[in-house]
N, C-alpha and C. Protein backbone atom coordinates (compact mmCIF):
# COMPACT_ATOMS: atom_id res chain seq x y z
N UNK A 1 -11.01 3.29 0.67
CA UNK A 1 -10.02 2.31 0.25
C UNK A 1 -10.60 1.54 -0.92
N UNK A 2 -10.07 1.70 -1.94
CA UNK A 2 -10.53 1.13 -2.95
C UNK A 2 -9.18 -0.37 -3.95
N UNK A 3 -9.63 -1.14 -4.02
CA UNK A 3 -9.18 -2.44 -4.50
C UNK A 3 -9.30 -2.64 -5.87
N UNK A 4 -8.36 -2.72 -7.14
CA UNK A 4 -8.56 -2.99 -8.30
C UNK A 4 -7.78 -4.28 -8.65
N UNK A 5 -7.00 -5.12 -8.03
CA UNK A 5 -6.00 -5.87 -8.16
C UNK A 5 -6.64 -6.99 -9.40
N UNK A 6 -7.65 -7.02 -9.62
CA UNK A 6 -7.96 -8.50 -10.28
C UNK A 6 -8.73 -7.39 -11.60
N UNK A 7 -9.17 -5.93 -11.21
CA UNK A 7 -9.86 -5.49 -12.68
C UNK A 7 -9.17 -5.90 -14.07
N UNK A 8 -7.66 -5.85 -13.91
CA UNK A 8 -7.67 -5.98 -15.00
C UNK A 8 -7.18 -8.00 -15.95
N UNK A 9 -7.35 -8.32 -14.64
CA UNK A 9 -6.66 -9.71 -14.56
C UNK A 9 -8.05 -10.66 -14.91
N UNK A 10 -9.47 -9.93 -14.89
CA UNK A 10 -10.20 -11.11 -15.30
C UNK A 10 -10.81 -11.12 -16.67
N UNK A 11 -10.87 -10.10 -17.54
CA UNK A 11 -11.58 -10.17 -18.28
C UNK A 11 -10.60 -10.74 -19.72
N UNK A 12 -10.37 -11.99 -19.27
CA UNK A 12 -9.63 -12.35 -20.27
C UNK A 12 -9.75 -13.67 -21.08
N UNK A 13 -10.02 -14.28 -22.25
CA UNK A 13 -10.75 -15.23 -22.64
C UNK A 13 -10.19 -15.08 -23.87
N UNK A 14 -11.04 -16.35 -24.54
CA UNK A 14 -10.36 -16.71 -25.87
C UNK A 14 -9.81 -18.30 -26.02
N UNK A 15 -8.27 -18.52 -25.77
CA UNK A 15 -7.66 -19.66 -26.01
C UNK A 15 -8.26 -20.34 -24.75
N UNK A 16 -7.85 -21.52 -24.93
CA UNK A 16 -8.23 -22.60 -23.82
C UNK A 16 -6.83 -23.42 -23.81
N UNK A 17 -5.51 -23.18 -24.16
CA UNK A 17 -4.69 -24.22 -23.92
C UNK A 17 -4.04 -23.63 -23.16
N UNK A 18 -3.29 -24.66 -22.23
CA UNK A 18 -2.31 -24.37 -20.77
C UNK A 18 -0.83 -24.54 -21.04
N UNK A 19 -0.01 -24.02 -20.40
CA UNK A 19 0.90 -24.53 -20.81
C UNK A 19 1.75 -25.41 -19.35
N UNK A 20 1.89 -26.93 -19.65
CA UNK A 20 2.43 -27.48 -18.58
C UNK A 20 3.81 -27.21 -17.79
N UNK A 21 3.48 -26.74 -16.34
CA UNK A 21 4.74 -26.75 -15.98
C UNK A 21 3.85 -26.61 -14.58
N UNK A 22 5.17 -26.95 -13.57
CA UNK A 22 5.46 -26.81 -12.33
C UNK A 22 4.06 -26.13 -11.14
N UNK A 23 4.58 -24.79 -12.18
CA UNK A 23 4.05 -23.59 -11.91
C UNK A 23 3.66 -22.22 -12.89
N UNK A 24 2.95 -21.52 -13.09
CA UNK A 24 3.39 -20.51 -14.13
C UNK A 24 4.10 -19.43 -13.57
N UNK A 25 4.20 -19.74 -12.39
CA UNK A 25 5.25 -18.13 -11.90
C UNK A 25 6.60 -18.53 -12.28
N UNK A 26 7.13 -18.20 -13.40
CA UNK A 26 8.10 -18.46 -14.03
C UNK A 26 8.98 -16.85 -14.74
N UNK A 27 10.43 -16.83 -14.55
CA UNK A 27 11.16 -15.73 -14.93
C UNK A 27 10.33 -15.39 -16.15
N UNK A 28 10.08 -16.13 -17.61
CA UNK A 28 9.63 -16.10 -18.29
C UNK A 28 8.39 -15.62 -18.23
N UNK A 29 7.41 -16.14 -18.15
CA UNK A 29 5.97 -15.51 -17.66
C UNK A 29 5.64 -14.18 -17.02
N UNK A 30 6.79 -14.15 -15.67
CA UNK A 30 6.80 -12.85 -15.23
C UNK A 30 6.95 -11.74 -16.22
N UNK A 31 8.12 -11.50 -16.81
CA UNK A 31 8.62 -10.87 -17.53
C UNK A 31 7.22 -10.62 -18.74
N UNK A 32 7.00 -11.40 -19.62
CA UNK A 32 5.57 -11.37 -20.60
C UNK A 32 4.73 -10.48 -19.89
N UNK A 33 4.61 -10.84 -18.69
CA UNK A 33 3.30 -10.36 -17.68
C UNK A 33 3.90 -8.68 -17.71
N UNK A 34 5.10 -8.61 -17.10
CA UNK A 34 5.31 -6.90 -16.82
C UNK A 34 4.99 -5.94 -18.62
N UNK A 35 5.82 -6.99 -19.20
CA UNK A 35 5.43 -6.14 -20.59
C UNK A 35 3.91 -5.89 -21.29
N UNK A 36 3.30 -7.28 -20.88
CA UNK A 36 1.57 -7.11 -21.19
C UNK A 36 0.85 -6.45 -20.84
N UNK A 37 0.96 -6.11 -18.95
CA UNK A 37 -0.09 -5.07 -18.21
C UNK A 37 -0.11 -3.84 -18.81
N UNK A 38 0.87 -3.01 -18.77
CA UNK A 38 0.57 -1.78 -19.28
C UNK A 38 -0.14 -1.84 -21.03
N UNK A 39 0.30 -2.51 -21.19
CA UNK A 39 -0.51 -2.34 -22.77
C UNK A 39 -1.92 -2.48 -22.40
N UNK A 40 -2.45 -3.33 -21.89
CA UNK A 40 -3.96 -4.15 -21.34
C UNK A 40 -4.48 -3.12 -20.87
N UNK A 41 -3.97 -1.99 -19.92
CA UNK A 41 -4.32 -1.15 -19.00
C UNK A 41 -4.88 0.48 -19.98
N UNK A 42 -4.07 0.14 -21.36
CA UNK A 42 -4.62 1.14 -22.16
C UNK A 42 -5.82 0.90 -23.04
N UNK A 43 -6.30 -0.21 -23.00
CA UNK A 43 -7.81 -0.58 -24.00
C UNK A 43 -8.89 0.33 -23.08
N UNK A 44 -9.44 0.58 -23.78
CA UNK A 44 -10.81 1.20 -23.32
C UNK A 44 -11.86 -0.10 -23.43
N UNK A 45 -12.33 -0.28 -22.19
CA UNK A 45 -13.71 -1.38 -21.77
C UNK A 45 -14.92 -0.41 -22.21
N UNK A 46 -16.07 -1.79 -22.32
CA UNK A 46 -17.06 -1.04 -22.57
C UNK A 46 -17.42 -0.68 -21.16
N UNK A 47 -17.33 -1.05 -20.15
CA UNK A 47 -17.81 -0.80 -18.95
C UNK A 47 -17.10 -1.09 -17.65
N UNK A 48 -15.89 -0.30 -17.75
CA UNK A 48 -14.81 -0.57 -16.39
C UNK A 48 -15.88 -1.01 -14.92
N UNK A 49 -16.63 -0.55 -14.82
CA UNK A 49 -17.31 -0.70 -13.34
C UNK A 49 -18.15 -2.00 -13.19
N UNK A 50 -18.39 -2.55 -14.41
CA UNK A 50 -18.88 -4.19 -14.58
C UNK A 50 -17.73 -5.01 -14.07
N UNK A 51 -16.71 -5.00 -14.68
CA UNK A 51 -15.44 -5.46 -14.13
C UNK A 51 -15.38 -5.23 -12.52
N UNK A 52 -15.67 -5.39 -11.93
CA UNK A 52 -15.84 -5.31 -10.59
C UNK A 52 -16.96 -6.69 -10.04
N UNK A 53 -17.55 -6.33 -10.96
CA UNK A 53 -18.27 -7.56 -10.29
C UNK A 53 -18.43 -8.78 -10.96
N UNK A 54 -17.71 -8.92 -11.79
CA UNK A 54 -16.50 -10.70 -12.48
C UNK A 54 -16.45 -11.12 -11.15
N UNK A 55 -16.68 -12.11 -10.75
CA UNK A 55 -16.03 -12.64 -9.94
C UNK A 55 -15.69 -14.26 -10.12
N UNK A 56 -14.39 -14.72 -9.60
CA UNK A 56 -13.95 -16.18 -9.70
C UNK A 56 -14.66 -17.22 -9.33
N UNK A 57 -14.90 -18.21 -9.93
CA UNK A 57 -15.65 -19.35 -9.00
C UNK A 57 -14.61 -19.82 -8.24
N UNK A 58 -14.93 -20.82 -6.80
CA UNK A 58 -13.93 -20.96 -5.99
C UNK A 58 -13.72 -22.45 -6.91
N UNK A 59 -12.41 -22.38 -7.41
CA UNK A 59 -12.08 -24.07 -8.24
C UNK A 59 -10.85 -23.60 -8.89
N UNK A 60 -10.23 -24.23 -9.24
CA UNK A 60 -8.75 -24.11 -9.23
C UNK A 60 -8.43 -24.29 -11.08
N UNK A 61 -9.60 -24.26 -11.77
CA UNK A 61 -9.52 -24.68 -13.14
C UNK A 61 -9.60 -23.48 -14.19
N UNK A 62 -7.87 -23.19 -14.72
CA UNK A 62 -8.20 -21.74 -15.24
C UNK A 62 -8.36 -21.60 -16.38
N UNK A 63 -8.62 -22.89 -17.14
CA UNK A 63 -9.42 -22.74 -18.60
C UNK A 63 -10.74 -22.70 -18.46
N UNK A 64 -11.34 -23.25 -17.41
CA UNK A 64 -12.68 -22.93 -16.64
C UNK A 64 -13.20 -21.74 -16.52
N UNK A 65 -12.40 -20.89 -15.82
CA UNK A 65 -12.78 -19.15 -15.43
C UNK A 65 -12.33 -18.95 -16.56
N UNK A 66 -11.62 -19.10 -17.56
CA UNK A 66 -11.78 -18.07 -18.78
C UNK A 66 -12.96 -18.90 -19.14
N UNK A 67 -13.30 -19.63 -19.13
CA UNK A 67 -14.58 -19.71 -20.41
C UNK A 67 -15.42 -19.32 -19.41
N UNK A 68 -15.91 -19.19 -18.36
CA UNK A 68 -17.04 -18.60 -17.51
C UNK A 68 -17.05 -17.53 -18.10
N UNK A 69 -15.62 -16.53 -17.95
CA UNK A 69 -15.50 -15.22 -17.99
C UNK A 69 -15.59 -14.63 -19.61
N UNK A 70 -15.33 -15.69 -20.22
CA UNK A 70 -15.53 -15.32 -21.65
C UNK A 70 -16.97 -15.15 -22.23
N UNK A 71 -17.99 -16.14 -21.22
CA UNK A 71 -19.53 -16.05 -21.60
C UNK A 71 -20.01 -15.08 -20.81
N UNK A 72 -19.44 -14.43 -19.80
CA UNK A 72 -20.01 -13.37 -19.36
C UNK A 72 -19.91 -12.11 -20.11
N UNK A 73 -19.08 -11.74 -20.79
CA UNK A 73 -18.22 -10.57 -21.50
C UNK A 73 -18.22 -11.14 -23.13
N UNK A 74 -18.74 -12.01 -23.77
CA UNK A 74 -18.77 -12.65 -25.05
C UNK A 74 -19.14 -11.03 -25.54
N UNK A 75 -19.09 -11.00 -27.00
CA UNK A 75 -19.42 -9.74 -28.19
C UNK A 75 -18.59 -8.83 -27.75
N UNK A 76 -18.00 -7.98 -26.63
CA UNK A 76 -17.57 -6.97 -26.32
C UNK A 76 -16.19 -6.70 -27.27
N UNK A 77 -16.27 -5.62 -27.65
CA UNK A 77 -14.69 -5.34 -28.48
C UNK A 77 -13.34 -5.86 -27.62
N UNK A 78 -13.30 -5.01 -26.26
CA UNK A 78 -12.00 -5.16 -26.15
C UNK A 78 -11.16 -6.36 -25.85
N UNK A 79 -12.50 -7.59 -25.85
CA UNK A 79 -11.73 -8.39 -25.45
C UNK A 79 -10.89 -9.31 -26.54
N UNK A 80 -11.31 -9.01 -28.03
CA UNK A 80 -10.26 -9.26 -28.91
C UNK A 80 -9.18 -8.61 -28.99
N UNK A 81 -9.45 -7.25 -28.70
CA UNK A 81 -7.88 -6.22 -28.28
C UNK A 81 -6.81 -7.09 -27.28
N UNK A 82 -7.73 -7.66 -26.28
CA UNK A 82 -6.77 -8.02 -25.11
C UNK A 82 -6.37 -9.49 -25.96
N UNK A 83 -7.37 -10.29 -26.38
CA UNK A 83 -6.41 -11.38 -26.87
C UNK A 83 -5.37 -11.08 -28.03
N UNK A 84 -5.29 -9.85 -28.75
CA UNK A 84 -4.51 -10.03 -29.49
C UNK A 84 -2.94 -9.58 -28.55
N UNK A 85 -3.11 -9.36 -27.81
CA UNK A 85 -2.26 -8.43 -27.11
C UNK A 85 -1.45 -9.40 -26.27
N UNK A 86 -2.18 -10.48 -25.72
CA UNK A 86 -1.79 -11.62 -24.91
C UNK A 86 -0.61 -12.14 -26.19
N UNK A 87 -1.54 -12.82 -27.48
CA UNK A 87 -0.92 -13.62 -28.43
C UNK A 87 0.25 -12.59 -28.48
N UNK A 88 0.61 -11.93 -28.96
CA UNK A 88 1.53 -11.10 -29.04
C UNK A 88 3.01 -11.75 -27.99
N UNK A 89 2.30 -11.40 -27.06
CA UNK A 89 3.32 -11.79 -25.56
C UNK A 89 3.52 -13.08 -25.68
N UNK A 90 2.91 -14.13 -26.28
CA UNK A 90 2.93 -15.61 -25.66
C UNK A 90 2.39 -16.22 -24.92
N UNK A 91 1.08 -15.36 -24.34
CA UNK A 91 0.40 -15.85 -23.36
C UNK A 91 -0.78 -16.24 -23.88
N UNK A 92 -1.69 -17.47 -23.10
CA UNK A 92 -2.70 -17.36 -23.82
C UNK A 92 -3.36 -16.98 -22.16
N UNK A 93 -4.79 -16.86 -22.40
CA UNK A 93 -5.87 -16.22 -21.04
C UNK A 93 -5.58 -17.13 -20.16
N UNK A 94 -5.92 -18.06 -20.13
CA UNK A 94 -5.94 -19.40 -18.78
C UNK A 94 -4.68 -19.07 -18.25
N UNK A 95 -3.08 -19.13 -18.69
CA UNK A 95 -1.84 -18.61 -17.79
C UNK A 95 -1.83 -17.78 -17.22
N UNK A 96 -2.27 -16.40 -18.45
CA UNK A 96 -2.45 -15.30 -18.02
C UNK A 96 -3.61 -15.32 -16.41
N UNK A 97 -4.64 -15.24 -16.34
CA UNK A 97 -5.29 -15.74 -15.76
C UNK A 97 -4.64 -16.38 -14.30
N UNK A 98 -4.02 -16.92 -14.18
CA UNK A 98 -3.68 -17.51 -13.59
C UNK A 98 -2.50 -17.44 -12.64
N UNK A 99 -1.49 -16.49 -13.86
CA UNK A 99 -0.31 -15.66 -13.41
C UNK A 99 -0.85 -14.62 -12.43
N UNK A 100 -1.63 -13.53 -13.02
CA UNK A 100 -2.04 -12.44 -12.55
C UNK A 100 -2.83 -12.93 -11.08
N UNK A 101 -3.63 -13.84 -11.21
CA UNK A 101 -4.74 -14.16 -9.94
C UNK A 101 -3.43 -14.36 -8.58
N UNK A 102 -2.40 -15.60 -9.16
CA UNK A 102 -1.40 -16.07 -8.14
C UNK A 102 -0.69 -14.95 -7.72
N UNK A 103 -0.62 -14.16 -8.73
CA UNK A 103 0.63 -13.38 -8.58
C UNK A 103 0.03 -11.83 -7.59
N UNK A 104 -1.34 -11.80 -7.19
CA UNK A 104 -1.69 -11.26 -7.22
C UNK A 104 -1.86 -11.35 -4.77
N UNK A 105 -1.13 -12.97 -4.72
CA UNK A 105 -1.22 -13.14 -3.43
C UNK A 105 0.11 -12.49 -2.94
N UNK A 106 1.05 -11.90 -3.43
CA UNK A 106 2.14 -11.31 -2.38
C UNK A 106 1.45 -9.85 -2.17
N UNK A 107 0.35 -9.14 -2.99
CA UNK A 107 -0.34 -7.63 -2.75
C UNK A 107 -1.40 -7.87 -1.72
N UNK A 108 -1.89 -9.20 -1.73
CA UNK A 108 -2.73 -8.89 -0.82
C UNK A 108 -1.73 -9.67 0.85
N UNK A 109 -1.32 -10.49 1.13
CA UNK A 109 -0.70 -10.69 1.91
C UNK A 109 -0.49 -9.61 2.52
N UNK A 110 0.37 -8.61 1.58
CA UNK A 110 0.94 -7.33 2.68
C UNK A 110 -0.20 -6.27 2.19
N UNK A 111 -1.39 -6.35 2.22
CA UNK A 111 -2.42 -5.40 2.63
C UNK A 111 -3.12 -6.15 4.10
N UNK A 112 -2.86 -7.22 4.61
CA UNK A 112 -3.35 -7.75 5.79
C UNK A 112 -3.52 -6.73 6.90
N UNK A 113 -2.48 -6.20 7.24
CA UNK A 113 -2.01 -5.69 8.33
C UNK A 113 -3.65 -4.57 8.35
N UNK A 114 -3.67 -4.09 7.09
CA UNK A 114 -4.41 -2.51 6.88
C UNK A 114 -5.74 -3.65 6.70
N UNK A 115 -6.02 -4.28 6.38
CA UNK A 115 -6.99 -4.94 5.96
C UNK A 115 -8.21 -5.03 7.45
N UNK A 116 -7.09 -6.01 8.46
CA UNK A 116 -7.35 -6.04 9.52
C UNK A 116 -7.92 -4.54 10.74
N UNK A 117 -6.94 -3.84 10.81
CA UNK A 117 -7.45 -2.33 10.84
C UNK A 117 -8.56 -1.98 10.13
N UNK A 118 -9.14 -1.90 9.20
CA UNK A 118 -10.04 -1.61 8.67
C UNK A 118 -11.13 -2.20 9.13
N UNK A 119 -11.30 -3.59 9.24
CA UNK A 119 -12.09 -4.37 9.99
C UNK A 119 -12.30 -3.96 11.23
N UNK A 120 -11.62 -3.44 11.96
CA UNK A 120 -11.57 -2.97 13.43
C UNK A 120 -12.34 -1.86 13.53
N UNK A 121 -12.06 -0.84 12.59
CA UNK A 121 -12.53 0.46 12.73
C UNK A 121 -14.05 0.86 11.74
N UNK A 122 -14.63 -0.75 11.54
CA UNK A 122 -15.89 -0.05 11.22
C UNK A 122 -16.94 0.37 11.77
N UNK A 123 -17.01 -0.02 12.93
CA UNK A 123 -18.32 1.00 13.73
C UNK A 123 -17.98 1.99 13.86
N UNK A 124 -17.05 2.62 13.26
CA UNK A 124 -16.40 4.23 14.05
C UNK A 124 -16.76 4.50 12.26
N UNK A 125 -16.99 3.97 11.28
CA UNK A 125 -17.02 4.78 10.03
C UNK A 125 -18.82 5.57 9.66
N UNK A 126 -18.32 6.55 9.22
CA UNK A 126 -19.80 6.87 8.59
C UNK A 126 -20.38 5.53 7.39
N UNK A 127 -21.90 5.25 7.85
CA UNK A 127 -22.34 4.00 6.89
C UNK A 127 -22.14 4.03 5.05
N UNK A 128 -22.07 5.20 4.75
CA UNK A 128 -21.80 5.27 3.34
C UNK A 128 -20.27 4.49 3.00
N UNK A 129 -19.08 5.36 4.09
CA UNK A 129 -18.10 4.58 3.93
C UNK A 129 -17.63 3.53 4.68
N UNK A 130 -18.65 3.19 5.42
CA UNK A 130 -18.73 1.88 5.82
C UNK A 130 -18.76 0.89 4.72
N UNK A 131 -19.61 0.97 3.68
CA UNK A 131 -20.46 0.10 3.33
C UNK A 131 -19.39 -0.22 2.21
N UNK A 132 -18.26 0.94 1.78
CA UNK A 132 -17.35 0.50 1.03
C UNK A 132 -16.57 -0.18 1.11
N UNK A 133 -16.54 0.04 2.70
CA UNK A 133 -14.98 -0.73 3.28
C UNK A 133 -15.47 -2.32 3.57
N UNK A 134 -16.44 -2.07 3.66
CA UNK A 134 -17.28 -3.74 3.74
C UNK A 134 -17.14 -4.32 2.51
N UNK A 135 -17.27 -3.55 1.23
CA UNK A 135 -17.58 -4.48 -0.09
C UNK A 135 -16.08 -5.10 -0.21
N UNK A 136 -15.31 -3.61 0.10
CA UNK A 136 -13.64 -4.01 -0.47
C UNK A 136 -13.14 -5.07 0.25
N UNK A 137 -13.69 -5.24 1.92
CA UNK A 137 -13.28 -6.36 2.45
C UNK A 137 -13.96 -7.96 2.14
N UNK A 138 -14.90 -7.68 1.24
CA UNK A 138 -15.94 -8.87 0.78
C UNK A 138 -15.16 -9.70 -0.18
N UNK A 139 -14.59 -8.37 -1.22
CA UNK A 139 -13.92 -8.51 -2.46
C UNK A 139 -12.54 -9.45 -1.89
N UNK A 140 -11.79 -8.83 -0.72
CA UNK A 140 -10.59 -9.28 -0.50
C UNK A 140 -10.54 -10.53 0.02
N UNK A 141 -11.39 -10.74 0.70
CA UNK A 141 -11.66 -12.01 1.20
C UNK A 141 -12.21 -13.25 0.23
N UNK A 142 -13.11 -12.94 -0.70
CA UNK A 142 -13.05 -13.66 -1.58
C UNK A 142 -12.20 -13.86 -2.26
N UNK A 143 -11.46 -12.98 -2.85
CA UNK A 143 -10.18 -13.52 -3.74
C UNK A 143 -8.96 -14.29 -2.52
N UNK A 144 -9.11 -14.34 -1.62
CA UNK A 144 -8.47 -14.92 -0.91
C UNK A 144 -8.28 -16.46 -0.69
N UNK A 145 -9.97 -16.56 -0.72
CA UNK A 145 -10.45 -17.76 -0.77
C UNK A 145 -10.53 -18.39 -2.21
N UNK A 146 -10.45 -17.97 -3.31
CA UNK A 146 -9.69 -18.71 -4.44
C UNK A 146 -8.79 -18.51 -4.36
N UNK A 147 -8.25 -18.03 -4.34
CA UNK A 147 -6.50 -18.31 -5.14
C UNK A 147 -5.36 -18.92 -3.84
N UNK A 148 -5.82 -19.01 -2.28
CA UNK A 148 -5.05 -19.57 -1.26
C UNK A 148 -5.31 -21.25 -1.79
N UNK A 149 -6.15 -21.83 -1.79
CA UNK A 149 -6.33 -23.10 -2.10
C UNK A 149 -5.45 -24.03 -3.68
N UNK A 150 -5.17 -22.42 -4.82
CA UNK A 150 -4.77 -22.92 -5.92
C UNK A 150 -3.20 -23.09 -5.77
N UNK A 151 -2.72 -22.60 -4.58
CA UNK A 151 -1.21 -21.73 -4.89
C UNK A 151 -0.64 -23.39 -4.20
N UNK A 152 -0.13 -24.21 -5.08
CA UNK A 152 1.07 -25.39 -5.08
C UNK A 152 2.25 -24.67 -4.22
N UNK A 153 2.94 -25.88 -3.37
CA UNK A 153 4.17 -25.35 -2.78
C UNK A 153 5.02 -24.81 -3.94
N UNK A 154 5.41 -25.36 -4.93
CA UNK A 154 6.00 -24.20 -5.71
C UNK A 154 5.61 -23.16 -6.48
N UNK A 155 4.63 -23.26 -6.73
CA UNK A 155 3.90 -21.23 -6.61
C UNK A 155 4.23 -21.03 -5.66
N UNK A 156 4.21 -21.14 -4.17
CA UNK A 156 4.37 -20.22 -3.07
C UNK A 156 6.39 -20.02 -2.76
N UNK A 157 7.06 -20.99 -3.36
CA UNK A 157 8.40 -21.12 -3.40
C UNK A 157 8.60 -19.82 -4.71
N UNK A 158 8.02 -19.69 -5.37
CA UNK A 158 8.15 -18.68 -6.64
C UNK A 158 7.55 -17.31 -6.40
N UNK A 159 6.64 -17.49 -6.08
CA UNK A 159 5.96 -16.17 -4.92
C UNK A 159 6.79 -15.63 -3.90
N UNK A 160 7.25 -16.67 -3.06
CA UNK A 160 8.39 -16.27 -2.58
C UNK A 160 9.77 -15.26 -3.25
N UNK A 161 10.39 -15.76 -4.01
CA UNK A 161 11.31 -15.30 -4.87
C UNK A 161 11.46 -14.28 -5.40
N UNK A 162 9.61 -14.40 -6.07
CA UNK A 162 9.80 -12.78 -7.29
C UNK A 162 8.13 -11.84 -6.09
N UNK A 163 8.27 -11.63 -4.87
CA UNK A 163 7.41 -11.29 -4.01
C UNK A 163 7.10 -9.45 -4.59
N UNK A 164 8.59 -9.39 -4.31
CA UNK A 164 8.51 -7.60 -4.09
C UNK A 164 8.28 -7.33 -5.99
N UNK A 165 8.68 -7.80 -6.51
CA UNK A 165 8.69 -7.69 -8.41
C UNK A 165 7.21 -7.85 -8.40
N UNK A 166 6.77 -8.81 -7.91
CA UNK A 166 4.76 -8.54 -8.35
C UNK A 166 4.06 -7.20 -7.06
N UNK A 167 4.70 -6.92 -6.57
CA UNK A 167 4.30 -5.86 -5.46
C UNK A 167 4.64 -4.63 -6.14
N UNK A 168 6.03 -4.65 -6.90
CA UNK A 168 6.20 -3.64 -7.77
C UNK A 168 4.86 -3.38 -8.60
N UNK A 169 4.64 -4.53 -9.33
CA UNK A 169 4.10 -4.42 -10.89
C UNK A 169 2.30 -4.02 -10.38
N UNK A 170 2.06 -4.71 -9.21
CA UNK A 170 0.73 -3.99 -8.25
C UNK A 170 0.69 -2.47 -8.45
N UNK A 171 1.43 -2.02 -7.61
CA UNK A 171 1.34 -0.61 -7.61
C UNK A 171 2.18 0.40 -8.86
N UNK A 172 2.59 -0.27 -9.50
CA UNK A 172 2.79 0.28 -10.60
C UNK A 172 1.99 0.33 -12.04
N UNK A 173 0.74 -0.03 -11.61
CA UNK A 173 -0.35 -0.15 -12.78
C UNK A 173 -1.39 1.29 -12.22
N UNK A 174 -1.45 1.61 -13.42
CA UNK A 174 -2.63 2.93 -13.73
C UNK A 174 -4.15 2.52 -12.95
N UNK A 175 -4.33 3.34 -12.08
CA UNK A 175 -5.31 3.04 -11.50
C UNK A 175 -6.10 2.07 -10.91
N UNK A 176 -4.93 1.97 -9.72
CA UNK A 176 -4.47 0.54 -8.86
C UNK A 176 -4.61 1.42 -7.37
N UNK A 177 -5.14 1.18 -6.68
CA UNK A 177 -5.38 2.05 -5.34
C UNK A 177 -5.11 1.16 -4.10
N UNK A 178 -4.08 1.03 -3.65
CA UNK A 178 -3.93 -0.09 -2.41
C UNK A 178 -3.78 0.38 -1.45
């Protein structure tokens, strides 16, 4: 069982301005977001499997994690590809960022069920794929633990709304394994 939900949602940096509202799970935003992923999903990284181990600080500040994430990944090409690609859309990283992380709690919600199962059935796994199903559950649980604490009643009223549309746009990204 392998987990990519945030590969392509962190390596994103550059701008530092927010844009104020409510919430960013917005018709608007969404929409930017469906048209942005697939483009994002075609840059070539210098190192897809580094991207794995980005990980969020637990804090709710998403001009923060882009600049963490921007000094981790600083010089690399693609990440001017991806900001030009954002600007393009209207997004800058911190929304983006932020869209994708939130938007990213209706995929894992409904991986619970399997999540839990998985947890159940690891003394019955061979330790090699044990040890995977352990990281992926390390991974899931951590992103759990950021982004449950960031999500405002209206993110979760908007999450609500557009649930199955980000569940779509989950499994409809290139090399997304849920």
């Amino acid at each position: 069982m392998r987990m990519k939900v945030l590969a392509l949602m962190l390596p994103l940096f550059g701008f530092s301005s927010v844009l104020s509202a409510a919430t960013v799970i917005t018709e608007q935003n969404i929409s930017r977001l469906e048209a942005v992923l697939p483009q994002l999903a075609k840059i070539e990284q210098d190192s897809p499997a580094e991207l794995k181990r980005l990980r969020l600080q637990p804090h709710c500040n998403w001009p923060q994690h882009v600049s963490e994430l921007q000094a981790k990944e600083s010089g690399k090409e693609y990440v001017a590809q991806m900001q030009k690609i954002l600007a393009a859309h209207q997004l800058t990283p911190a929304v983006f960022l932020e869209l994708t992380a939130k938007g990213a709690w209706p995929v894992l919600q409904s991986m619970q069920p399997m999540l839990n199962l998985s947890q159940q059935s690891l003394p019955f796994l061979p330790q090699a794929q044990r040890d995977q199903v352990e990281k992926t559950l390390a991974q899931t649980s951590h992103m759990q633990k950021v982004i449950q604490p960031c999500l405002t009643s209206e993110d979760l009223a908007a999450l609500q709304q557009h649930q199955q549309r980000f569940i779509n746009l989950a499994v409809s990204m290139p090399g997304l394994a849920i």
